[in-house]
Structure formats: C-alpha cells, structure tokens
C-alpha atoms as a PDB file:
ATOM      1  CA  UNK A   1     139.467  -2.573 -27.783  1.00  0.00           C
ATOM      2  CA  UNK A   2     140.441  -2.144 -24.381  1.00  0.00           C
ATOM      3  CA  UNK A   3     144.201  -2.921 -24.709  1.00  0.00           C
ATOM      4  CA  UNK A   4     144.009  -0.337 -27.382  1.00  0.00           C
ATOM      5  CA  UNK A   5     142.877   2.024 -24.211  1.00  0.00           C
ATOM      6  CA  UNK A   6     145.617   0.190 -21.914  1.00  0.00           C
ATOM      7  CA  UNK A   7     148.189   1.912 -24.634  1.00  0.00           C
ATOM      8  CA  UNK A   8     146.514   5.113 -24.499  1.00  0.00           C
ATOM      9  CA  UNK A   9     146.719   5.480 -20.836  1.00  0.00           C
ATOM     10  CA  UNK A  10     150.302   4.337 -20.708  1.00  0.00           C
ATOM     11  CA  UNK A  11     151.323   6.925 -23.265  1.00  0.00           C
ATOM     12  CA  UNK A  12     149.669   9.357 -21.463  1.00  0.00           C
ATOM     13  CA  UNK A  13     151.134   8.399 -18.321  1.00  0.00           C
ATOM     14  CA  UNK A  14     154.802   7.675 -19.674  1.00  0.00           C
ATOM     15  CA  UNK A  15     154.566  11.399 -21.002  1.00  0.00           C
ATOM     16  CA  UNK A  16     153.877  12.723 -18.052  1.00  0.00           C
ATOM     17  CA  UNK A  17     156.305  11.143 -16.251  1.00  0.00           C
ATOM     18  CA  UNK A  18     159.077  12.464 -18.996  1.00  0.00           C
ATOM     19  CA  UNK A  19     157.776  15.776 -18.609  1.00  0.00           C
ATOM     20  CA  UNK A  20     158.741  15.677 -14.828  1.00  0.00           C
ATOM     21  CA  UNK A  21     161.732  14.230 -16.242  1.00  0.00           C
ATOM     22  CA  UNK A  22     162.836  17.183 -18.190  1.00  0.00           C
ATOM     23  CA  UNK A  23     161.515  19.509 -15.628  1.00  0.00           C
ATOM     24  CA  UNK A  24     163.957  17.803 -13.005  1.00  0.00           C
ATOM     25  CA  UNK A  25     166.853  18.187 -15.532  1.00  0.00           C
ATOM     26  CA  UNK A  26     165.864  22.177 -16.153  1.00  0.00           C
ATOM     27  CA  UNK A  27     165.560  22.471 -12.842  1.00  0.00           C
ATOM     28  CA  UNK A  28     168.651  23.730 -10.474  1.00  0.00           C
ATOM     29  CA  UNK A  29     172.213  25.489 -10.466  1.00  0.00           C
ATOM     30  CA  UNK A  30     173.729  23.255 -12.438  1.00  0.00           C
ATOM     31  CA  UNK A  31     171.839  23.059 -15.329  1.00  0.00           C
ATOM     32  CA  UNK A  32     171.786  26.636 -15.473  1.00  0.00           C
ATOM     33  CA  UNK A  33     175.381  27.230 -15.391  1.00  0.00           C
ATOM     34  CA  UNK A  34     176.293  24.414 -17.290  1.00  0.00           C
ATOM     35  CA  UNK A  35     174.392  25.535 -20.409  1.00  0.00           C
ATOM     36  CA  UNK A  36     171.908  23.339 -22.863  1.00  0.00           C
ATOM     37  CA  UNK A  37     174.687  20.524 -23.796  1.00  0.00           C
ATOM     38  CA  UNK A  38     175.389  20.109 -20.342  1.00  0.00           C
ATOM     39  CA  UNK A  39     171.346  20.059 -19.194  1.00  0.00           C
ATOM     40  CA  UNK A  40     170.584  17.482 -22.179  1.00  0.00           C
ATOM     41  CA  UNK A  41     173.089  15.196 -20.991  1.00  0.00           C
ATOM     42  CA  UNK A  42     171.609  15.010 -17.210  1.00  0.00           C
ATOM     43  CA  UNK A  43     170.404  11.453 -16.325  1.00  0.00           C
ATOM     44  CA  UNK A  44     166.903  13.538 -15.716  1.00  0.00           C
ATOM     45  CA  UNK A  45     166.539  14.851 -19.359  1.00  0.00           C
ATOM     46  CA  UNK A  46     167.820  11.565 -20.765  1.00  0.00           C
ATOM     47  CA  UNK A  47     165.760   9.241 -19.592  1.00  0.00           C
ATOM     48  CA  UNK A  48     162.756  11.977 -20.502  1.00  0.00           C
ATOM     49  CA  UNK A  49     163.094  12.339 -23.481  1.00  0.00           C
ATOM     50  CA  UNK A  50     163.092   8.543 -23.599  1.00  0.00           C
ATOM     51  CA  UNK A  51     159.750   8.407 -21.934  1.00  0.00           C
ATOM     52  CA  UNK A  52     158.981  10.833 -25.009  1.00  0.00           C
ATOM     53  CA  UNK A  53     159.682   8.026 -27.264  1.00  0.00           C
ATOM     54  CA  UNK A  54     158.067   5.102 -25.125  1.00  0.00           C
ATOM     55  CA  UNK A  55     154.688   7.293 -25.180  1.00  0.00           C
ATOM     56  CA  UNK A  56     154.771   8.216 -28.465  1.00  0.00           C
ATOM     57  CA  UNK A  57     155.044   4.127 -29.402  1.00  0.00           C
ATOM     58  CA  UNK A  58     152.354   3.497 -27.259  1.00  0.00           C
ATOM     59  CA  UNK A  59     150.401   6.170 -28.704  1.00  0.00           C
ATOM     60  CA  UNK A  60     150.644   4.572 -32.028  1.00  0.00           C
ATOM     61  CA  UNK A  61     149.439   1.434 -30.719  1.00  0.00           C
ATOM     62  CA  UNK A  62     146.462   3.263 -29.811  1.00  0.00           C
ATOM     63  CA  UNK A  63     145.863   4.444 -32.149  1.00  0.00           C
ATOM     64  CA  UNK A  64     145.239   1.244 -33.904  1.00  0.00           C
ATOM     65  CA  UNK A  65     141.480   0.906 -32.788  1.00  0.00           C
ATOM     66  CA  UNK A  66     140.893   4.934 -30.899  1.00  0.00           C
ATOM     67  CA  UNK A  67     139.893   7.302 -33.636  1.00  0.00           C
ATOM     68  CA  UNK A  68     142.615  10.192 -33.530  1.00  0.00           C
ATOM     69  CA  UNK A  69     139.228  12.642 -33.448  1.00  0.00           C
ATOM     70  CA  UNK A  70     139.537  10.620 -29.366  1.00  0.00           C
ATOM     71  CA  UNK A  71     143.335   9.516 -28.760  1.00  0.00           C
ATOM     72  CA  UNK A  72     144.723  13.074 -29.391  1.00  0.00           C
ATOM     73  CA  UNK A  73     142.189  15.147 -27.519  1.00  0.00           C
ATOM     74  CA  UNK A  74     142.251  12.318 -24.192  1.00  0.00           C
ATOM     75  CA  UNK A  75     146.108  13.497 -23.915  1.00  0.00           C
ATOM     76  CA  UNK A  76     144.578  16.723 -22.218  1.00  0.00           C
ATOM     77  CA  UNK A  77     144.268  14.674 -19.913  1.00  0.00           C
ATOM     78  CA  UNK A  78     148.067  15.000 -18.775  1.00  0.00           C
ATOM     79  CA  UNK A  79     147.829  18.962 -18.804  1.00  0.00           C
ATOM     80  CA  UNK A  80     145.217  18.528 -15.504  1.00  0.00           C
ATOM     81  CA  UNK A  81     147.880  15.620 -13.827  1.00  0.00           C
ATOM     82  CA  UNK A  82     150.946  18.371 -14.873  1.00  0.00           C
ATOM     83  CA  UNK A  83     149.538  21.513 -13.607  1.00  0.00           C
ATOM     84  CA  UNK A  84     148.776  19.308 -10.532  1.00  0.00           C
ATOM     85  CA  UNK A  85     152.728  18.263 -10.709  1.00  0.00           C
ATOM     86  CA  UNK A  86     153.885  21.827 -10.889  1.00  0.00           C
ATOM     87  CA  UNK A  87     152.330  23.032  -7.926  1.00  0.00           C
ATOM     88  CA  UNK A  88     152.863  20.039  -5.543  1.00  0.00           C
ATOM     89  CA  UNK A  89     156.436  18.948  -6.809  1.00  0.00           C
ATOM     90  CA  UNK A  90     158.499  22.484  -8.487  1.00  0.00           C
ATOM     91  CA  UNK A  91     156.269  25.078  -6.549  1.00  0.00           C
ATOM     92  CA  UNK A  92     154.701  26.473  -9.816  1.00  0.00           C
ATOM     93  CA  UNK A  93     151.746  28.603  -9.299  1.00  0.00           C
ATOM     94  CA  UNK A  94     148.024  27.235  -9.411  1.00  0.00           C
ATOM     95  CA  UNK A  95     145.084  30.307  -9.246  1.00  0.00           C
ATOM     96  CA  UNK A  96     141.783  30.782  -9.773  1.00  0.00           C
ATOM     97  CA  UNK A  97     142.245  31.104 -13.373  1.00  0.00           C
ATOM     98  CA  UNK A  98     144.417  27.852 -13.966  1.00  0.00           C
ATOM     99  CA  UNK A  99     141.993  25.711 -11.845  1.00  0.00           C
ATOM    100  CA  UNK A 100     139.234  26.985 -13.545  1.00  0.00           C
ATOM    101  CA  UNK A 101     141.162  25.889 -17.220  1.00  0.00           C
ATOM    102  CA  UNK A 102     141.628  22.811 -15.576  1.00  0.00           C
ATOM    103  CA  UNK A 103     138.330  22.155 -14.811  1.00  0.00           C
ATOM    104  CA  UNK A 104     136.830  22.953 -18.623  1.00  0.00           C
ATOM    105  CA  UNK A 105     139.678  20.362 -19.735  1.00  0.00           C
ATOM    106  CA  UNK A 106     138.261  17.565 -16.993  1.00  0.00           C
ATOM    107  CA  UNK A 107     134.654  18.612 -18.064  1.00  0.00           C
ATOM    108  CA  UNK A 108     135.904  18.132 -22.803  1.00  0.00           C
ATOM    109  CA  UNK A 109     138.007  14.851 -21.971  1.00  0.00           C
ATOM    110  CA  UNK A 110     135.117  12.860 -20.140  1.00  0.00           C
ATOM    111  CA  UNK A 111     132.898  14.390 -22.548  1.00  0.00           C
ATOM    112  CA  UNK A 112     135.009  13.012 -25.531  1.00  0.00           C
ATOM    113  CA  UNK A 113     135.169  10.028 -23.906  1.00  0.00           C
ATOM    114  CA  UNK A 114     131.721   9.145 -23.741  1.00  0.00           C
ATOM    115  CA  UNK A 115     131.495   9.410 -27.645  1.00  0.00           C
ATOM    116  CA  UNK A 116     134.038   6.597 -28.290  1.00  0.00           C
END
C-alpha cells in the first residue's frame, strides 16, 4: 500500500510543480503581447502541462489501492503548498482570510488521512 501513497504524493507534487509551470509561462510581457498561441508554446507552459499529464498517471496508479473518497480530497493538499507558492515566488496576496482557508484545508486533509 505504501507505493500506492508514493504515487499519490508524486502526483500531487508533479501538479504543483506544473502549476508553477503555467504560472511562469502566464507570467510577463511577452506572453501578454504575444497572445494565447504564443503563451502555450513557451518552454514554461509546455513542459506544465506535461507535468499535468505525469500527475494525472500517477494519480491513477493511486488510485489502484487509495479509495477515491481519500486520493481526490488529499490533492487539497497542493492548494496549501500553491497559495504558499504565490506569495513567496509571483507576489500574490496571502491575508487573514486565505491563511485562515488554508488552515481548515491542513486541519480536512490530515483528518481524511487518518481514516485510510
């Protein structure tokens, strides 16, 4: 069972990693000005979206042996790493409000968790 967790982890941590991906290829001058065919064809977006596809194949593995009622909802998981991302890496804002969020989602993944 624990490679099936391995999997899980990986997917969640090859999304987030495309998600900073596409992010980086949103992100600046030239994607703006060069329009959507232009940003999806940025070495940023590219390799993304192909992060997209890695996690979502490691996801299946997962999903194997992790009930989806567990896989799915552990993937919150990357919205506490992200919002963490935003702030530190693109400058994205990160109040009272949003840590507070990001605290009930810590608090209903660890939860979850436990009933695997």
């Amino acid at each position: 069972m624990t490679a099936y967790w391995i999997a899980l982890a990986a997917a969640i941590t090859t999304s987030l990693v495309g998600q900073v991906l596409l992010k980086s290829g949103a992100s600046g001058a030239v994607a703006a000005d060069g329009g959507f065919i232009h940003q999806l064809f940025r070495v940023p977006t590219m390799v993304g979206l192909v992060c997209y596809g890695g996690a979502a194949l490691l996801y299946i593995v997962a999903l194997r042996k992790i009930p989806m009622s567990v896989a799915l909802p552990c993937t919150a998981a990357s919205y506490i790493v992200i919002a963490i991302v935003g702030w530190a890496v693109f400058g994205e804002s990160l109040g009272v409000q949003k840590v507070a969020a990001i605290g009930l989602i810590a608090a209903g993944v660890a939860l979850l968790a436990t009933t695997a």
